[in-house]
N, C-alpha and C. Protein backbone atom coordinates (compact mmCIF):
# COMPACT_ATOMS: atom_id res chain seq x y z
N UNK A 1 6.43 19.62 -16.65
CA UNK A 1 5.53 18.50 -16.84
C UNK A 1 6.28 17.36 -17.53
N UNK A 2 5.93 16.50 -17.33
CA UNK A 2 6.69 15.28 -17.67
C UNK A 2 5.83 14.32 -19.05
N UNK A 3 6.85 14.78 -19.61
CA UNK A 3 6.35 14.04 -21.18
C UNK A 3 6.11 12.59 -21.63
N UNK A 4 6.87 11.84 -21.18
CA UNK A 4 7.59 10.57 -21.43
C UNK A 4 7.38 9.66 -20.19
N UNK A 5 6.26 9.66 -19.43
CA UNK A 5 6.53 9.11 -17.89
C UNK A 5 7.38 7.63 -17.93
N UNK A 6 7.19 6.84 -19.07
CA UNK A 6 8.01 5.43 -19.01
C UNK A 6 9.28 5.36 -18.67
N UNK A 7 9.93 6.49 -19.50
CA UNK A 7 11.11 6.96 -19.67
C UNK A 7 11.72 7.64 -18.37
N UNK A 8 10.96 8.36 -18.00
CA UNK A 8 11.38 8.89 -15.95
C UNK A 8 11.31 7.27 -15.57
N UNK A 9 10.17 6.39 -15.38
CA UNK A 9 9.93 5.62 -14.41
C UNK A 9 11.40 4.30 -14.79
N UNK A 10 12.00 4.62 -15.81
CA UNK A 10 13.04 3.76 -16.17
C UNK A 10 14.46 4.22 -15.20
N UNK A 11 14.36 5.52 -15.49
CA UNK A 11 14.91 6.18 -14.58
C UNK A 11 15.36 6.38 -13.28
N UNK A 12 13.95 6.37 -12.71
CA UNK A 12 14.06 6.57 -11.54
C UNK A 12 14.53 4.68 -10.39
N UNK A 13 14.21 3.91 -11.80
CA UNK A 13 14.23 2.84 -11.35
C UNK A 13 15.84 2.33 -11.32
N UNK A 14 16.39 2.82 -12.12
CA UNK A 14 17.68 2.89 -12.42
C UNK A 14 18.80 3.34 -10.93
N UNK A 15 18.31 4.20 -10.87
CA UNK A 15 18.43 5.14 -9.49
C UNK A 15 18.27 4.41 -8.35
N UNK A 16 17.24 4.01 -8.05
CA UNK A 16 16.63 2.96 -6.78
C UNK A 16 17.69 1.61 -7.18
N UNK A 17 18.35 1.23 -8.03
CA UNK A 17 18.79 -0.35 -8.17
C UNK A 17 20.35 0.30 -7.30
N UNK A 18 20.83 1.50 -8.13
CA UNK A 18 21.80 1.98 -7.92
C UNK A 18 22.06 2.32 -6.27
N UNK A 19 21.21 2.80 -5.61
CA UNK A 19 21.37 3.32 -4.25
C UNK A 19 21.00 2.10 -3.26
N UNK A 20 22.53 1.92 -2.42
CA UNK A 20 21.91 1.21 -1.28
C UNK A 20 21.67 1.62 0.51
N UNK A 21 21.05 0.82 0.59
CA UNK A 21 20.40 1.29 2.13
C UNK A 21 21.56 0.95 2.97
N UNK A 22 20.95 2.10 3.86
CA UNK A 22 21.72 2.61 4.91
C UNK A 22 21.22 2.28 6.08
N UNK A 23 21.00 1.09 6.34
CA UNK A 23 20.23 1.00 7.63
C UNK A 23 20.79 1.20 8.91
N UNK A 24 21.38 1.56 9.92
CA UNK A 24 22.22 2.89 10.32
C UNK A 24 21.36 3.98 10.47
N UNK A 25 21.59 4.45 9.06
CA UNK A 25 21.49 5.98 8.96
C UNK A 25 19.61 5.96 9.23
N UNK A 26 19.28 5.25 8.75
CA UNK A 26 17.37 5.18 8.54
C UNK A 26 17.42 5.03 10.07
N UNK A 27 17.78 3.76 10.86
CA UNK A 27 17.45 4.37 12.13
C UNK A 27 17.77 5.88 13.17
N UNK A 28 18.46 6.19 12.72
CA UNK A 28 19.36 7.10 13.29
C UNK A 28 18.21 8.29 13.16
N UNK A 29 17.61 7.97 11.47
CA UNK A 29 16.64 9.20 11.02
C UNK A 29 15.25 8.89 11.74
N UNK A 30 14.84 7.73 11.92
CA UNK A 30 13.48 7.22 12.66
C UNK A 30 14.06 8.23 14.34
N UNK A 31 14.98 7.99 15.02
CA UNK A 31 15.09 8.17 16.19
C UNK A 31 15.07 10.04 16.19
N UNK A 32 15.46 10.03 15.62
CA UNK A 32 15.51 12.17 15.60
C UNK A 32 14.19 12.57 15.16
N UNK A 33 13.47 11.87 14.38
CA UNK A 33 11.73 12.14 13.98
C UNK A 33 11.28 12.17 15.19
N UNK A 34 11.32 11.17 16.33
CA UNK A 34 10.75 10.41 17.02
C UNK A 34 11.02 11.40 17.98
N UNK A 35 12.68 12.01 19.04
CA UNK A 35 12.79 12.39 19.70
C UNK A 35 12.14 14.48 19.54
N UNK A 36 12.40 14.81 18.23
CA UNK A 36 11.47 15.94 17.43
C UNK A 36 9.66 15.72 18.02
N UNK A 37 9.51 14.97 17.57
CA UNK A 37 8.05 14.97 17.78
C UNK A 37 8.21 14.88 19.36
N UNK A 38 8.45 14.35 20.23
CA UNK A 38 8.32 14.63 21.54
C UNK A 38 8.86 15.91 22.05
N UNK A 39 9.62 16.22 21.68
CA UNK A 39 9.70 17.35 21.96
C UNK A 39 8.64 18.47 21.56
N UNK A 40 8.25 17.82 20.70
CA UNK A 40 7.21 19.33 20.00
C UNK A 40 5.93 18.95 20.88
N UNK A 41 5.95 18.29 21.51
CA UNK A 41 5.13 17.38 22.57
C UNK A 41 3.95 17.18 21.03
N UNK A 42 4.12 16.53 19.96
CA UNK A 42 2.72 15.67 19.30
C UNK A 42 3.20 14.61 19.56
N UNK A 43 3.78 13.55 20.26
CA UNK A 43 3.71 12.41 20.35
C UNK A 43 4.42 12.35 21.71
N UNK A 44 3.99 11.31 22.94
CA UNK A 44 2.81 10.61 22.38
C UNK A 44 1.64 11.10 22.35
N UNK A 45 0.44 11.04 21.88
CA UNK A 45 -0.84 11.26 21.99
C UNK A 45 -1.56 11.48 22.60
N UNK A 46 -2.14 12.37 23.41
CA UNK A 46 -3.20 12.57 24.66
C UNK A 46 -4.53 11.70 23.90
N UNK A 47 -4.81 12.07 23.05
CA UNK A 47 -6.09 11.64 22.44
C UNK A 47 -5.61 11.07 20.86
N UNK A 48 -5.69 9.79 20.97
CA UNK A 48 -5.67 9.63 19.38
C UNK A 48 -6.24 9.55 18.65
N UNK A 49 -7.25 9.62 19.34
CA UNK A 49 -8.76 9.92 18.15
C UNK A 49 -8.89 11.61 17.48
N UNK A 50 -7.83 12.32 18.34
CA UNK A 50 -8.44 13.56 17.69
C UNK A 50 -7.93 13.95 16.32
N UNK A 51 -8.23 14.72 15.90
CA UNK A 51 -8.21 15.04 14.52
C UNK A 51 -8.39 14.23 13.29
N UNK A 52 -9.08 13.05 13.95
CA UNK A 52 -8.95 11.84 12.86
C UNK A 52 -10.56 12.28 11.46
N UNK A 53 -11.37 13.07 11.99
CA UNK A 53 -12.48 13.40 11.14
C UNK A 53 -11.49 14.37 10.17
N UNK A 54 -11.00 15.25 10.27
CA UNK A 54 -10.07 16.10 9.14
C UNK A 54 -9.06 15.10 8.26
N UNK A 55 -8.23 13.95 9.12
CA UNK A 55 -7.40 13.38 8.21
C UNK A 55 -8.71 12.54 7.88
N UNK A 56 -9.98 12.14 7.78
CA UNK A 56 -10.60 11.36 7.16
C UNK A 56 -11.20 12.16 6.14
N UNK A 57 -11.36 13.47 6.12
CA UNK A 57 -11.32 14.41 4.85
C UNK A 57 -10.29 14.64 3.92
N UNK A 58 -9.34 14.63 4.10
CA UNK A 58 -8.07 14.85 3.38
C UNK A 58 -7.84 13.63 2.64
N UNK A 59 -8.17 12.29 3.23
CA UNK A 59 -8.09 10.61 2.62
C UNK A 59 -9.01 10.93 1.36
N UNK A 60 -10.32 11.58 1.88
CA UNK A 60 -11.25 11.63 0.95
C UNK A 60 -11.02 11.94 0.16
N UNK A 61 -10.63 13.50 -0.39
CA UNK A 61 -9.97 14.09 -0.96
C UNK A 61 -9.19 13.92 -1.77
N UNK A 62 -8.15 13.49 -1.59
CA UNK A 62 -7.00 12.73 -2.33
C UNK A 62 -7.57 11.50 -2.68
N UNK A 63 -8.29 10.62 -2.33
CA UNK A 63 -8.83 9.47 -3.35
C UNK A 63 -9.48 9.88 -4.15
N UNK A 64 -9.75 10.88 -4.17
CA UNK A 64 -11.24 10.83 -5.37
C UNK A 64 -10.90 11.47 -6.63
N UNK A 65 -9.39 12.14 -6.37
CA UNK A 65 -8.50 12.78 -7.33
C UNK A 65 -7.51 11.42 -8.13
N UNK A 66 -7.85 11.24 -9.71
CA UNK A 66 -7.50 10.45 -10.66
C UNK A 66 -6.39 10.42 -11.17
């Protein structure tokens, strides 16, 4: 558990100034998500409406948590 959150978020911010993007590599990673999911045949979409009542439970869910 994290004691000090200012102190992580200084941190982590430290971290983020320090690291630079790879834009390259981010596409490279968008395109293997992309060619993965077709293969697993979920994209593209037969129906994109389906399952949208469960992820509109799960939204719920997680918002209402503080």
């Amino acid at each position: 558990m994290v004691k000090n959150k200012k102190e992580l978020q200084k941190i982590e911010n430290e971290i983020i100034k320090r690291e630079k993007v790879n834009v390259l590599k981010n596409f490279a990673l968008i395109e293997a998500m992309y060619k993965e999911a077709v293969f697993l045949r979920v994209f593209p979409m037969k129906n994109t409406l389906e399952g949208l009542e469960i992820d509109l439970k799960f939204a719920k869910v997680i918002n209402s948590v503080s």
